[in-house]
N, C-alpha and C. Protein backbone atom coordinates (compact mmCIF):
# COMPACT_ATOMS: atom_id res chain seq x y z
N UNK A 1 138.35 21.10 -239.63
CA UNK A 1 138.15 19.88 -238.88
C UNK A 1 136.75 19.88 -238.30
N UNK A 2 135.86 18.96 -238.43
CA UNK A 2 134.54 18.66 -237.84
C UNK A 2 134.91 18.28 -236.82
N UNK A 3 133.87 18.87 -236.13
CA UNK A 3 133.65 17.98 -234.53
C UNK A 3 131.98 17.41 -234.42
N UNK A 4 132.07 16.07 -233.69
CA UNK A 4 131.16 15.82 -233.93
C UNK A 4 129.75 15.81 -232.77
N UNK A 5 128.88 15.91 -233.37
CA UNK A 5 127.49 16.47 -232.75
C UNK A 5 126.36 15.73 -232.39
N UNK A 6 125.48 16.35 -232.05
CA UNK A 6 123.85 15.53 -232.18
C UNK A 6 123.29 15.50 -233.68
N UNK A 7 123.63 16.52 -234.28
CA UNK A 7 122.63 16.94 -235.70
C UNK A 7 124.00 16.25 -236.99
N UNK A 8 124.47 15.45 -236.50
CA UNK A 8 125.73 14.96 -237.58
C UNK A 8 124.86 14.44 -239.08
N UNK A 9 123.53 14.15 -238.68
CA UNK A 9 122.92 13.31 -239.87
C UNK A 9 122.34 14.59 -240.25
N UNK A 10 122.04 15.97 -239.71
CA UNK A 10 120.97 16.84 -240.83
C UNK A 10 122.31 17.59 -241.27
N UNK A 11 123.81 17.39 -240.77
CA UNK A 11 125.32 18.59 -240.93
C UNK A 11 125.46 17.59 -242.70
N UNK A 12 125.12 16.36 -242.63
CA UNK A 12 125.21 15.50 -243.86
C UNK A 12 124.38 15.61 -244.57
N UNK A 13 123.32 15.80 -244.28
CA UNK A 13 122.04 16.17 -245.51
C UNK A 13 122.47 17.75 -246.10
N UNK A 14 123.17 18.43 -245.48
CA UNK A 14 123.32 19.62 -245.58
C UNK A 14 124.76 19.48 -246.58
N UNK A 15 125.74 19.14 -245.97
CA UNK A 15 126.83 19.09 -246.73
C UNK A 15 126.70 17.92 -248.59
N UNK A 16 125.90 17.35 -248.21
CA UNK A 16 125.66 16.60 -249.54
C UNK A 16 124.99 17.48 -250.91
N UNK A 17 124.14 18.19 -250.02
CA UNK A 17 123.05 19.30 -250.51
C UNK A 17 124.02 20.04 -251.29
N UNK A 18 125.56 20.88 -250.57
CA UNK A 18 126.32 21.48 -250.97
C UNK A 18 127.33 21.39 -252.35
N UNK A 19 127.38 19.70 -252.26
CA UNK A 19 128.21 19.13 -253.12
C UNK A 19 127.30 19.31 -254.27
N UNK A 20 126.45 18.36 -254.23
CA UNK A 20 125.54 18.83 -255.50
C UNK A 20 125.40 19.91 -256.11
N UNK A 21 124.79 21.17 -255.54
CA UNK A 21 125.35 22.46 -255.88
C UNK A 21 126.45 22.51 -256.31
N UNK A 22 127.47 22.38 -256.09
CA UNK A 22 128.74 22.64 -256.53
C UNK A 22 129.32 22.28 -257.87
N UNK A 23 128.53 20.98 -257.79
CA UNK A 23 129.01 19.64 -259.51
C UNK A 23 127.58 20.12 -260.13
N UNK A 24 126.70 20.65 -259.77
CA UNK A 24 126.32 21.66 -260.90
C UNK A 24 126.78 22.84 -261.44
N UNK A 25 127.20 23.66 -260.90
CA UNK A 25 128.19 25.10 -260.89
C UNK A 25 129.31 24.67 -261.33
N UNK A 26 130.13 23.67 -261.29
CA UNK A 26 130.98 23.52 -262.19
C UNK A 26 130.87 22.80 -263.56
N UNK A 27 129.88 22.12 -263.53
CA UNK A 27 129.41 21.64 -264.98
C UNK A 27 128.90 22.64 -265.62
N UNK A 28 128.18 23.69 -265.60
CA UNK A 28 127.47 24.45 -265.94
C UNK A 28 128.64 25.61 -266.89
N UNK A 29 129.88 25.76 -265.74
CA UNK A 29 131.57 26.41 -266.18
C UNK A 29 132.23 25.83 -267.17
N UNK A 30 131.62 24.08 -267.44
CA UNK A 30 132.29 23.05 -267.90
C UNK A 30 134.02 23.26 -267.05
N UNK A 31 133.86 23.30 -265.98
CA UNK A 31 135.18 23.27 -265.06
C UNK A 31 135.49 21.64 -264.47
N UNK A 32 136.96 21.89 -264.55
CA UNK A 32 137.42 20.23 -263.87
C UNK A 32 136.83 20.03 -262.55
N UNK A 33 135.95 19.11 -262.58
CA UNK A 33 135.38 18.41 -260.83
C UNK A 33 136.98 17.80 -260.03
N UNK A 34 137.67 17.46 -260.58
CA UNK A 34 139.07 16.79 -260.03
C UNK A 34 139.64 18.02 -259.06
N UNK A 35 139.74 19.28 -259.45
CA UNK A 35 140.68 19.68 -259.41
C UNK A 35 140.05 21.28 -258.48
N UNK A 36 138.86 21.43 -258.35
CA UNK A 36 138.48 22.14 -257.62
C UNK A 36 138.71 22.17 -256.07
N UNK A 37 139.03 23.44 -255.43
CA UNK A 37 139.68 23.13 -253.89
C UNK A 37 138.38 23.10 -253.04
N UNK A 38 136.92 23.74 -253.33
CA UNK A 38 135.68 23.83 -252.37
C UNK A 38 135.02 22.63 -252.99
N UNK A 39 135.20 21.96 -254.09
CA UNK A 39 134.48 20.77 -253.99
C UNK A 39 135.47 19.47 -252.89
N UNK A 40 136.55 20.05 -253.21
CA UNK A 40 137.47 18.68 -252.40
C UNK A 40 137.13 18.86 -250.86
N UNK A 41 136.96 19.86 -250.73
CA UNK A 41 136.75 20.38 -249.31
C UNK A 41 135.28 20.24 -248.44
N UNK A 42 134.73 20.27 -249.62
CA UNK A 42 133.19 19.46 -249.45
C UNK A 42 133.53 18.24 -249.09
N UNK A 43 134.05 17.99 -250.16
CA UNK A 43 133.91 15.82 -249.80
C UNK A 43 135.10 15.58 -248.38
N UNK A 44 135.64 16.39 -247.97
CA UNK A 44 136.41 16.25 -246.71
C UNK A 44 135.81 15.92 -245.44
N UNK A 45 134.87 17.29 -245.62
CA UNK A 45 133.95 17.30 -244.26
C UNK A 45 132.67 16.25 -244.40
N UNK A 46 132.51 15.60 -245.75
CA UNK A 46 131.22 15.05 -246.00
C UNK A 46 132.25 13.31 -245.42
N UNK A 47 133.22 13.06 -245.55
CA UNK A 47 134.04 11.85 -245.08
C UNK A 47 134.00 11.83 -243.33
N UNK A 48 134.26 13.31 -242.95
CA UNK A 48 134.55 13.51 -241.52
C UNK A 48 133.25 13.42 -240.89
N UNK A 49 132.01 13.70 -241.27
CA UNK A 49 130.24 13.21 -240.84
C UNK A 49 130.31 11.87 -241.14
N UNK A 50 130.69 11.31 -242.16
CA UNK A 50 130.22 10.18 -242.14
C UNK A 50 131.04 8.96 -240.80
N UNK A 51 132.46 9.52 -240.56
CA UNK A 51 132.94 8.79 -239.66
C UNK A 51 132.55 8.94 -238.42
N UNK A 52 132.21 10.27 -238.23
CA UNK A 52 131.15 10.58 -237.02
C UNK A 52 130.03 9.46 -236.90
N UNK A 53 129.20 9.56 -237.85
CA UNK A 53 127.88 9.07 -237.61
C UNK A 53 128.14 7.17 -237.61
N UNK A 54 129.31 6.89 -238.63
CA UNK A 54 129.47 5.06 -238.43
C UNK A 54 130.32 5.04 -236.81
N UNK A 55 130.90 6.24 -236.02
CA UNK A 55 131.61 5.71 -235.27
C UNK A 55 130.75 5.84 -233.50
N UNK A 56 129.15 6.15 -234.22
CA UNK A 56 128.53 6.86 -232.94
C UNK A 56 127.79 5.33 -232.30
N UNK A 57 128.05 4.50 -231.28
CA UNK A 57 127.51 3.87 -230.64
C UNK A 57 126.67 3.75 -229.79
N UNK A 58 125.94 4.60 -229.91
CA UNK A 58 125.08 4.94 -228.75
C UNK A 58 123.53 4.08 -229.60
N UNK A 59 123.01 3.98 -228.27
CA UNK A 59 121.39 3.22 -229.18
C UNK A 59 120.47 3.89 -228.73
N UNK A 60 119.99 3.93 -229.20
CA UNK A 60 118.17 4.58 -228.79
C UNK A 60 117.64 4.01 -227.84
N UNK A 61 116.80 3.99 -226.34
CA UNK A 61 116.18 3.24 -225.95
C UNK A 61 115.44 1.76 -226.55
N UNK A 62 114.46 2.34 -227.85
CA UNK A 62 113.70 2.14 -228.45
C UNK A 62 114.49 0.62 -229.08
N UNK A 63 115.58 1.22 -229.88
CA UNK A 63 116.24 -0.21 -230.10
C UNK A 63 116.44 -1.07 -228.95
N UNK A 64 117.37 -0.45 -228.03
CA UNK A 64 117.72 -1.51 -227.25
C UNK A 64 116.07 -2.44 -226.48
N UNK A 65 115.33 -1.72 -226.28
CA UNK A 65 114.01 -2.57 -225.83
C UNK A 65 114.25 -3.64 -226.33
N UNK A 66 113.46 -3.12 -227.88
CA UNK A 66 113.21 -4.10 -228.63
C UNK A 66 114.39 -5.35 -228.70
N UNK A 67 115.69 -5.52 -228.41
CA UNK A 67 116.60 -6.44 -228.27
C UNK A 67 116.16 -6.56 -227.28
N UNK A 68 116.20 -6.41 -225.89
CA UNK A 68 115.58 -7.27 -225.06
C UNK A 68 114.68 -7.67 -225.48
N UNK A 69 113.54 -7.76 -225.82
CA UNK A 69 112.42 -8.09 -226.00
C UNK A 69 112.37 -9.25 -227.27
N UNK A 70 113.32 -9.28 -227.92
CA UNK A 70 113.40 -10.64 -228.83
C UNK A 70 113.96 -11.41 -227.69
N UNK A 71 115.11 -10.83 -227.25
CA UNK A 71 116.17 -11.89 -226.06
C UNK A 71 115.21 -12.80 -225.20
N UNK A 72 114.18 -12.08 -224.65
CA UNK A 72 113.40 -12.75 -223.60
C UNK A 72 112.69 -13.81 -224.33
N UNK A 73 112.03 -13.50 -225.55
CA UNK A 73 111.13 -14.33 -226.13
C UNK A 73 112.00 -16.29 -226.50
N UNK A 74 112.75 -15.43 -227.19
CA UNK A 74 113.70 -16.93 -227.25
C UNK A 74 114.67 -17.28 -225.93
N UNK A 75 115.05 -16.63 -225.05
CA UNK A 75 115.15 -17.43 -224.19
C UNK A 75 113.99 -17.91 -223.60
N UNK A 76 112.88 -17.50 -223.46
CA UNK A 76 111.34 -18.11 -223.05
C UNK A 76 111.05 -19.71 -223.59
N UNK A 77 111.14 -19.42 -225.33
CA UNK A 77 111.26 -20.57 -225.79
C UNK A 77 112.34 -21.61 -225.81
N UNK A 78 113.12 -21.36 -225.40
CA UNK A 78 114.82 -22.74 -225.40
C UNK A 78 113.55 -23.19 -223.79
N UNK A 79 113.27 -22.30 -222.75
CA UNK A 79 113.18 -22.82 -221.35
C UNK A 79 112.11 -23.80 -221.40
N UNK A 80 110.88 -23.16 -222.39
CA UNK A 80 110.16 -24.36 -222.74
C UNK A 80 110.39 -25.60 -223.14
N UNK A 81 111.19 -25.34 -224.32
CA UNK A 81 111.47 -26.91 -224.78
C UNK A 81 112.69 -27.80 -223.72
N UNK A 82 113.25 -26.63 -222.94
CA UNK A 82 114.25 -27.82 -222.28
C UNK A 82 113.04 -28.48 -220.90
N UNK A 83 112.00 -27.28 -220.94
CA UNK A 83 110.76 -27.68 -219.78
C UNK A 83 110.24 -29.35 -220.33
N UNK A 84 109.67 -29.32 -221.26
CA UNK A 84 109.21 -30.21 -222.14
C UNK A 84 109.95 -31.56 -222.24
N UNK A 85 111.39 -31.18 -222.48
CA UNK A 85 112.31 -32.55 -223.04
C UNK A 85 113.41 -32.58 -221.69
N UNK A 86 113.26 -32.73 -220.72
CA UNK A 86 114.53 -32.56 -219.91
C UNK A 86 115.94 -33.34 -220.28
N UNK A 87 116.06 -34.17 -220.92
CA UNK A 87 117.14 -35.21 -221.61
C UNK A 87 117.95 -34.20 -222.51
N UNK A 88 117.33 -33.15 -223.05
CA UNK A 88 118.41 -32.46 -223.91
C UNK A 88 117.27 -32.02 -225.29
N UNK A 89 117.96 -31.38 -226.19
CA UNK A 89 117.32 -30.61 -227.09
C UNK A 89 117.58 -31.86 -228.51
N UNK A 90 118.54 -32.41 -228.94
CA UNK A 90 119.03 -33.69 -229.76
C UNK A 90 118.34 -35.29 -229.25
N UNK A 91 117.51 -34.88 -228.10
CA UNK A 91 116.86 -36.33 -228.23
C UNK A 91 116.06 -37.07 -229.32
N UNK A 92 116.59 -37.78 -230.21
CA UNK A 92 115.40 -38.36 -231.40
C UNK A 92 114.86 -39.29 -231.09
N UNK A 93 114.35 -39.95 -229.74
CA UNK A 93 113.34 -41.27 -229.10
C UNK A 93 112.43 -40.20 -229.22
N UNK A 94 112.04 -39.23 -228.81
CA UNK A 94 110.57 -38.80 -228.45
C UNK A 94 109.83 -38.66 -230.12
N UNK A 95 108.87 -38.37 -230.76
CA UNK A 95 108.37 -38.50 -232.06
C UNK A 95 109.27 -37.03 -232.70
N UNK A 96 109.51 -37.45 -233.67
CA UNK A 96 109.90 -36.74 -234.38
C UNK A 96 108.42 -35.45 -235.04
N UNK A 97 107.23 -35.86 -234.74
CA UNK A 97 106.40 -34.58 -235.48
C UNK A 97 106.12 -33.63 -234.47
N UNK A 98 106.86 -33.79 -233.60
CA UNK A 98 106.87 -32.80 -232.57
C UNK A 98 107.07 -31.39 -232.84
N UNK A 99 106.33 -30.51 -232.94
CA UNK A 99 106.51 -29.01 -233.61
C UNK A 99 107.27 -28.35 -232.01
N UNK A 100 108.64 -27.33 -233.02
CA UNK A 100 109.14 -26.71 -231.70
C UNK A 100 108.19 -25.58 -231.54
N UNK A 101 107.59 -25.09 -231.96
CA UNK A 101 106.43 -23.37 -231.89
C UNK A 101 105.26 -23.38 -231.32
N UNK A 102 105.14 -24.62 -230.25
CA UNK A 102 103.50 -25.66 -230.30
C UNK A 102 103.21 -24.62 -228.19
């Protein structure tokens, strides 16, 4: 049973590394890939990293900035244009060549 870690993505570069090795060493035997118990056992723990790593929610600073930092921009821009048009964002009296990016 894996438990899961900080290094779950280099325990997967590692365990993939393994498999390969392995489906060479048995091709090489011309041995059944089906039916081997350390290749199945490979792809066990290589299933149990991967649920680790899709089930890890955590974000990086770095990402989350950067989501704020789109967030602000377009809410910046809706505040402008509602600055601009106070009647609403669907008003079609004012000219239509009105660029929203201006």
């Amino acid at each position: 049973m894996y438990e899961c870690g900080p290094n779950d993505r280099q325990e997967l570069e590692n365990i993939q590394n393994l498999i390969l090795e392995r489906i060479k060493y048995l091709r090489e035997k011309e041995a059944d890939l089906t039916t081997d118990g350390v290749l199945l056992d490979y792809y066990s723990i290589n299933d149990e990293i991967l649920d680790c790593i899709l089930n890890d929610h955590t974000f990086s600073p770095i990402l989350l900035s950067i989501i704020f930092l789109i967030a602000g921009f377009v809410a910046f821009r809706f505040w402008k244009l509602r600055k601009k048009n106070p009647k609403g964002f669907g008003d079609e009296s004012k000219k239509k060549s009105r660029r929203f990016w201006r």
